[in-house]
C-alpha atoms as a PDB file:
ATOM      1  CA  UNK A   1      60.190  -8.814   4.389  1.00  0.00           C
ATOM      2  CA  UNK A   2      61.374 -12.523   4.438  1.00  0.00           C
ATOM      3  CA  UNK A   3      59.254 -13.176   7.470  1.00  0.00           C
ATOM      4  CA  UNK A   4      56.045 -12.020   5.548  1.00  0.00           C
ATOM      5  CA  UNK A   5      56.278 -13.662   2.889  1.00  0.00           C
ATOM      6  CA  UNK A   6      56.132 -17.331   4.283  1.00  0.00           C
ATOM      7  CA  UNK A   7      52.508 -15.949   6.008  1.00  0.00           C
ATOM      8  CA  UNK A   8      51.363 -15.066   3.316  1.00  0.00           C
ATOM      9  CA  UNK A   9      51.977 -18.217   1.273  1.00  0.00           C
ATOM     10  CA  UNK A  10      50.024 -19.491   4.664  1.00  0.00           C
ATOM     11  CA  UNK A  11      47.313 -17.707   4.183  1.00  0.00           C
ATOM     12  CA  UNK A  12      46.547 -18.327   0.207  1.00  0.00           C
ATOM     13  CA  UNK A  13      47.501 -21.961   0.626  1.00  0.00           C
ATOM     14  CA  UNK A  14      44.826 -21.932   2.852  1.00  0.00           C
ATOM     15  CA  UNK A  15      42.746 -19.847   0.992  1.00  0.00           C
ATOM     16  CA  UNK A  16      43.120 -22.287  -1.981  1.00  0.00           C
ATOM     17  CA  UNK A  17      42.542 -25.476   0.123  1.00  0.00           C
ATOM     18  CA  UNK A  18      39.295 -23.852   1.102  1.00  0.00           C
ATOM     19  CA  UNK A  19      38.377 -22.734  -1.878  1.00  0.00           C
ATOM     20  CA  UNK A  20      38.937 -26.557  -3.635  1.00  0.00           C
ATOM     21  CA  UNK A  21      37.518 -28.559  -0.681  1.00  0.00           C
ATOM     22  CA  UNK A  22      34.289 -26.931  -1.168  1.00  0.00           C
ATOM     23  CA  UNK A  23      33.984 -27.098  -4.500  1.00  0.00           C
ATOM     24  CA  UNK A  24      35.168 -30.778  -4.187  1.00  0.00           C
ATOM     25  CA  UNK A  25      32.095 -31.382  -1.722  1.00  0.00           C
ATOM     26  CA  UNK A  26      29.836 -29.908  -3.872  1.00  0.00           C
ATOM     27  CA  UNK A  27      30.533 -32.055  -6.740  1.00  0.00           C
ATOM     28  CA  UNK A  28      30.409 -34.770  -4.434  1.00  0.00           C
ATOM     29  CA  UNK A  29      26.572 -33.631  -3.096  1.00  0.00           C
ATOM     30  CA  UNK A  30      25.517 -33.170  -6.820  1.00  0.00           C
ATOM     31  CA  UNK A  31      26.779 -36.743  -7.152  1.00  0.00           C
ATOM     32  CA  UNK A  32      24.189 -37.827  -4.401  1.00  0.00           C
ATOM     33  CA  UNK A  33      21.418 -36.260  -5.482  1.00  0.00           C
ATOM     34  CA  UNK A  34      21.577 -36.939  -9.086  1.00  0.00           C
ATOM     35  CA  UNK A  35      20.796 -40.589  -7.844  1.00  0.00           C
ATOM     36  CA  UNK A  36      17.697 -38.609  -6.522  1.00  0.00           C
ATOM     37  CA  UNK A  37      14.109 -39.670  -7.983  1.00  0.00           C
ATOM     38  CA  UNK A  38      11.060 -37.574  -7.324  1.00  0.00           C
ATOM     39  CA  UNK A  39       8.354 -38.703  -6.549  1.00  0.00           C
ATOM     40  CA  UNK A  40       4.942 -36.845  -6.792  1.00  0.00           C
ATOM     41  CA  UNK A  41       2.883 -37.340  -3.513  1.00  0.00           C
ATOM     42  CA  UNK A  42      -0.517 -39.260  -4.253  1.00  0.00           C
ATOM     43  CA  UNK A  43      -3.697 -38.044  -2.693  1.00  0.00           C
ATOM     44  CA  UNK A  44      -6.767 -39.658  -1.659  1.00  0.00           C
ATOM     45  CA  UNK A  45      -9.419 -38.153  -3.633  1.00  0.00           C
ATOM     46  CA  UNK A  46     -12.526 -39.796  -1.139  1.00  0.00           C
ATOM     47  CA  UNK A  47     -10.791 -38.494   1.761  1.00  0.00           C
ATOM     48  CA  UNK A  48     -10.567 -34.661   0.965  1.00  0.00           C
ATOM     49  CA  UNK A  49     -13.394 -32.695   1.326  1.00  0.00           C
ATOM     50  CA  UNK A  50     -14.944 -29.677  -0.049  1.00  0.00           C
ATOM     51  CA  UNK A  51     -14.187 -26.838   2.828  1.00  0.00           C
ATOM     52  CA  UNK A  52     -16.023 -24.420   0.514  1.00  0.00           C
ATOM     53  CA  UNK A  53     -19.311 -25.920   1.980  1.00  0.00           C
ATOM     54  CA  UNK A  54     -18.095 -25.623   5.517  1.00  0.00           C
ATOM     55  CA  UNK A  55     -17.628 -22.129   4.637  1.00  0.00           C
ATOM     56  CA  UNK A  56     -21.094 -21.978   2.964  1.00  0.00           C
ATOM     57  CA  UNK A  57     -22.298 -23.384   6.306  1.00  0.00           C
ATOM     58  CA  UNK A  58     -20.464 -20.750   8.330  1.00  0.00           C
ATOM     59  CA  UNK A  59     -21.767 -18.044   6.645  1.00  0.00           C
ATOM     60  CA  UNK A  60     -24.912 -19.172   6.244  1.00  0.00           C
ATOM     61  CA  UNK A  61     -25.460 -19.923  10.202  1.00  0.00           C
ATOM     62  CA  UNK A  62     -24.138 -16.766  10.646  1.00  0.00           C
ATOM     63  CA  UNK A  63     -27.619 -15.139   8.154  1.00  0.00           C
ATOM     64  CA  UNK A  64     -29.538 -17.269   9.957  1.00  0.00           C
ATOM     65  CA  UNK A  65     -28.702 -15.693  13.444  1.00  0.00           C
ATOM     66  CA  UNK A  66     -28.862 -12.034  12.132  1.00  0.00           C
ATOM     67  CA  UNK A  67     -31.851 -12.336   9.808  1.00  0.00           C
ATOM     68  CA  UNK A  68     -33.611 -14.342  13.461  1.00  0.00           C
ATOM     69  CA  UNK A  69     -33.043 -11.034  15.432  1.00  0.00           C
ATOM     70  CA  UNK A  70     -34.529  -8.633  12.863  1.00  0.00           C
ATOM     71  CA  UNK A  71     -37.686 -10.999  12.853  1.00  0.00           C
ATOM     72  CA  UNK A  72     -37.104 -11.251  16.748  1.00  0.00           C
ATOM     73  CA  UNK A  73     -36.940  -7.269  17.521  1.00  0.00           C
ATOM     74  CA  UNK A  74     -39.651  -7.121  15.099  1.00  0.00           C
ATOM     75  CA  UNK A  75     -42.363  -9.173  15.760  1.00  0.00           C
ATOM     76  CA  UNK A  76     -44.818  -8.670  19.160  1.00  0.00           C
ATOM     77  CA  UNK A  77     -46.178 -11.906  19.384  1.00  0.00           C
ATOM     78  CA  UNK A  78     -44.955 -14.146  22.302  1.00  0.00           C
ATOM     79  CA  UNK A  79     -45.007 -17.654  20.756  1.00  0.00           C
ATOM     80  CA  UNK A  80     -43.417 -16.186  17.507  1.00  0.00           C
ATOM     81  CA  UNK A  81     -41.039 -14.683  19.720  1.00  0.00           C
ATOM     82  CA  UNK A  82     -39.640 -17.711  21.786  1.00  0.00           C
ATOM     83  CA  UNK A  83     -39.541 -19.618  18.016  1.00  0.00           C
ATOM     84  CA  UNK A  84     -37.490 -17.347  16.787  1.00  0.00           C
ATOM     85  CA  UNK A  85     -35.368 -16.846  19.735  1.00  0.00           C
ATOM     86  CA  UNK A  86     -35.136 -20.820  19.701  1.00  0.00           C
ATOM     87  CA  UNK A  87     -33.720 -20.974  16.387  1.00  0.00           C
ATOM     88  CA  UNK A  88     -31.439 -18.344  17.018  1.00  0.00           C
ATOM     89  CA  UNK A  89     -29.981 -19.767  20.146  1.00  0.00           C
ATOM     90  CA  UNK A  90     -29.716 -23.154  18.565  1.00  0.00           C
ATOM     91  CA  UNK A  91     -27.989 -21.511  15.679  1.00  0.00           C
ATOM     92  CA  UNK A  92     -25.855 -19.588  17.746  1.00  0.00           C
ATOM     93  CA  UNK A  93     -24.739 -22.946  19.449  1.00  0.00           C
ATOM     94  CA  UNK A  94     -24.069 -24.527  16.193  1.00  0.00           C
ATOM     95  CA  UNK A  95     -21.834 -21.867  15.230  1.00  0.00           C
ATOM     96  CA  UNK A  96     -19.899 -22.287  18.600  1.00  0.00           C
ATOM     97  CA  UNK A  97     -19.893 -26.336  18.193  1.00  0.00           C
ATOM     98  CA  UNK A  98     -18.954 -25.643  14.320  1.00  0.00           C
ATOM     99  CA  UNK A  99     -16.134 -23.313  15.523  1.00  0.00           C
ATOM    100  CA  UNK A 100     -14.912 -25.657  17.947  1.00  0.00           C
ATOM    101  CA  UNK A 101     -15.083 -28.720  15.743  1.00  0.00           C
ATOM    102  CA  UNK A 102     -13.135 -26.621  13.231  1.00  0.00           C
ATOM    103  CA  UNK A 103     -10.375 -25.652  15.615  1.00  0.00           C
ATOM    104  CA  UNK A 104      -9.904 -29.428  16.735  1.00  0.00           C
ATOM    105  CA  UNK A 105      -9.788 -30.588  13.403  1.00  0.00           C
ATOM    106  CA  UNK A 106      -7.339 -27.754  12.304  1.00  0.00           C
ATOM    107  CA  UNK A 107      -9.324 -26.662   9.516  1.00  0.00           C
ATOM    108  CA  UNK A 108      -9.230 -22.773   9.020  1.00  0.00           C
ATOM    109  CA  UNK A 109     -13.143 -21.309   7.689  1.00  0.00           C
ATOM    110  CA  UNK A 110     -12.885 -17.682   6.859  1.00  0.00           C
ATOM    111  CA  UNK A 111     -15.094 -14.987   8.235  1.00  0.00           C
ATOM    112  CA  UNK A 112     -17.841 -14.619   6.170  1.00  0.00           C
ATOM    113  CA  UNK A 113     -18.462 -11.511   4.185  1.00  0.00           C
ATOM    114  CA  UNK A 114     -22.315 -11.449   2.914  1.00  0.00           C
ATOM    115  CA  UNK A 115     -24.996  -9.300   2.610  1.00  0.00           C
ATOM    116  CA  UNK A 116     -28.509 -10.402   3.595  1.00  0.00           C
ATOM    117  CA  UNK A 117     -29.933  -8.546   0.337  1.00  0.00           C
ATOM    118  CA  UNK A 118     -32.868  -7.517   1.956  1.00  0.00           C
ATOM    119  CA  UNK A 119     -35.417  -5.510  -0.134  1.00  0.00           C
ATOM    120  CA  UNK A 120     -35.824  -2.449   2.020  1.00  0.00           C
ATOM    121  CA  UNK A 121     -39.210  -1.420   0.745  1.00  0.00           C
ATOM    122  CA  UNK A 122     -40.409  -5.082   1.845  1.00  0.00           C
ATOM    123  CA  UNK A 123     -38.706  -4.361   5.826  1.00  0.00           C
ATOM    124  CA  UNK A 124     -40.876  -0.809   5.476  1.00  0.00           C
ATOM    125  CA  UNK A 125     -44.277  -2.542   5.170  1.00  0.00           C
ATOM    126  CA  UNK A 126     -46.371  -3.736   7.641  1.00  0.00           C
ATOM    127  CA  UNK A 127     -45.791  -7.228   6.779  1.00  0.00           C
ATOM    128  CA  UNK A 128     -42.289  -7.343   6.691  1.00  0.00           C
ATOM    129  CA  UNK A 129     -42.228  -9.922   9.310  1.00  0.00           C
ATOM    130  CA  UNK A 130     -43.398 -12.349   7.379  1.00  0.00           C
ATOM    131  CA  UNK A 131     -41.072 -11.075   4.288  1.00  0.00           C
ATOM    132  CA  UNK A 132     -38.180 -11.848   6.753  1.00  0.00           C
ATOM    133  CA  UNK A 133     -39.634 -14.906   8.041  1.00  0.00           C
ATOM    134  CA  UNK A 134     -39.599 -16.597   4.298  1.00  0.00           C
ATOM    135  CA  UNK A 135     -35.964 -15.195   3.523  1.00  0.00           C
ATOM    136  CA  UNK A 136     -35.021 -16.574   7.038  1.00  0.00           C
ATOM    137  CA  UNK A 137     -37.040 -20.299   5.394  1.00  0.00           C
ATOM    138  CA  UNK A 138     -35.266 -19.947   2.233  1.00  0.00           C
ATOM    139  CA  UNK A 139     -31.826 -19.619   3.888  1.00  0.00           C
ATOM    140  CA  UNK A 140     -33.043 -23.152   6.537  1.00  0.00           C
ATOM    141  CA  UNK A 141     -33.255 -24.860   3.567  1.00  0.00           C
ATOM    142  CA  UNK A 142     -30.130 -23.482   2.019  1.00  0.00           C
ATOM    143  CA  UNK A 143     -28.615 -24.666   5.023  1.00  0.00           C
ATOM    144  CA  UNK A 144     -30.216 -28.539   5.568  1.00  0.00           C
ATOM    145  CA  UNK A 145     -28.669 -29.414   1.778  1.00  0.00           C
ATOM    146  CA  UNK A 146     -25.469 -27.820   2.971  1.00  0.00           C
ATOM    147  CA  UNK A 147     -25.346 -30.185   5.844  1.00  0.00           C
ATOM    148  CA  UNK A 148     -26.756 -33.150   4.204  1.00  0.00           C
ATOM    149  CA  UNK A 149     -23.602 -32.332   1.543  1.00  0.00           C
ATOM    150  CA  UNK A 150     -21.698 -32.604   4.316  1.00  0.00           C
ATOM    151  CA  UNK A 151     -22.837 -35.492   5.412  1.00  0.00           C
ATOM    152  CA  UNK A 152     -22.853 -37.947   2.571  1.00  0.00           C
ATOM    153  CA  UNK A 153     -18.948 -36.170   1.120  1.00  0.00           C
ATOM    154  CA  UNK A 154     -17.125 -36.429   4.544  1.00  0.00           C
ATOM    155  CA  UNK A 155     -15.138 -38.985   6.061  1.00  0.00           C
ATOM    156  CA  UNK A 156     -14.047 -37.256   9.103  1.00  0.00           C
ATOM    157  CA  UNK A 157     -16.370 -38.908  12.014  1.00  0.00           C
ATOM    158  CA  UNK A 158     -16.803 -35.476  14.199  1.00  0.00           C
ATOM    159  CA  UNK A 159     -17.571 -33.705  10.565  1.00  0.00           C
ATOM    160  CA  UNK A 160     -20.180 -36.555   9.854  1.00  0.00           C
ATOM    161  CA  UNK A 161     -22.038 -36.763  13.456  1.00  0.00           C
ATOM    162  CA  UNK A 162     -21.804 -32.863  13.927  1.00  0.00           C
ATOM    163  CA  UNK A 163     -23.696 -32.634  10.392  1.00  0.00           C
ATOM    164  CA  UNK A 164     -26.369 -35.365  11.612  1.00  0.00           C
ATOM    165  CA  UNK A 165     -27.091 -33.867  15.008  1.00  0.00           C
ATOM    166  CA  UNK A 166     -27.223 -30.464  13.626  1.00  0.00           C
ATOM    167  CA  UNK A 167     -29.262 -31.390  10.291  1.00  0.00           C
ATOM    168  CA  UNK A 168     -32.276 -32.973  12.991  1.00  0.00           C
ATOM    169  CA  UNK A 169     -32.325 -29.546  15.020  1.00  0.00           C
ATOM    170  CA  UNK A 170     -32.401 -27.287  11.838  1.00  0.00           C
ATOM    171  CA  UNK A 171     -35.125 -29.367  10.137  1.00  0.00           C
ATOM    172  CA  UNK A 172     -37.071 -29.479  13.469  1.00  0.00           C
ATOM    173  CA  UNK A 173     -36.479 -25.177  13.395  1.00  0.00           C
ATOM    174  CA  UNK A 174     -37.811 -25.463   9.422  1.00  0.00           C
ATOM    175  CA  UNK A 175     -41.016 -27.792  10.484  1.00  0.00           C
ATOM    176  CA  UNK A 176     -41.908 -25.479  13.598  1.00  0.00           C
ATOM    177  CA  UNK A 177     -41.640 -22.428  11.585  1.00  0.00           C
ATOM    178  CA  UNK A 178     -43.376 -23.280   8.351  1.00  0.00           C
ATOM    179  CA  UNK A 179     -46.209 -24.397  11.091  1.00  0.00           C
ATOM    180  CA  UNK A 180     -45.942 -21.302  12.941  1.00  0.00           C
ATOM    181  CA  UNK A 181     -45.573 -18.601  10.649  1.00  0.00           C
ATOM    182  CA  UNK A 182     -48.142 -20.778   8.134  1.00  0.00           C
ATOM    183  CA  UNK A 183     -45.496 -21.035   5.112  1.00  0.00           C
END
């Protein structure tokens, strides 16, 4: 029994040295970091920029293409047709270069969730191509003051020059199809 007890006294000496050296470095590290001042970061207000209108554009790119193939497996005539298969395409290829630009810049757009809202009695007539062809207009124009938003509230160069090359192709797809469709 004497050769147990001096292990024991081992073993909660120990125990107690522990127990004191911690709390000893802990009042130590409150020490340091009471010296501590925080400081709020400080942001830039001109550099953000409003990502709701990227998502605005997404989604409304996105109308543009689906609203362009209703009109497109509508409508018989040929020169109506390649218009409206033009503006889809180009559409389509903004989406991929918006996508793209997106991913580079590490900026996350969610999918869109919309409804085109279509009055179904309007797609039953006979001239529901033209019904779709002024929602597909209305939505154009929805889309040139989202990029010219864009535009003038960005400071990101790719963001600014994606929004200037693709504001000159959509405005050249509103101009051909108000000619076209005689809006």
């Amino acid at each position: 029994m004497k050769k147990r007890l001096p292990f024991k006294i081992l073993i909660g000496s120990l125990f107690l040295i522990l127990v004191f050296g911690s709390i000893y470095s802990c009042f130590k590290q409150r020490k340091d970091f009471g010296e501590f001042v925080f400081q709020e970061p400080t942001h830039d207000v001109n550099s953000t920029m409003d990502f709701n209108n990227l998502a605005c554009l997404n989604e409304s790119n996105k109308k543009i293409i689906d609203i362009s193939t209703l009109i497109f497996n509508q409508n018989k005539k040929v020169p109506h047709l390649a218009l409206v298969l033009k503006i889809k395409k180009n559409h389509e290829n903004n989406n991929f270069l918006l996508r793209e630009l997106t991913k580079r810049n590490m900026i996350v757009i969610p999918k869109p969730i919309y409804h085109l809202n279509l009055d179904k009695k309007a797609l039953g007539n006979k001239d529901s191509t033209s019904y779709l062809v002024q929602i597909l207009n209305q939505e154009i124009d929805i889309q040139l003051e989202l990029l010219s938003t864009i535009k003038s509230t960005t400071f990101n160069p790719e963001l600014k020059a994606f929004a200037e090359k693709t504001e000159k192709i959509v405005m050249q797809n509103s101009k051909d199809l108000k000619s076209n469709f005689k809006l």
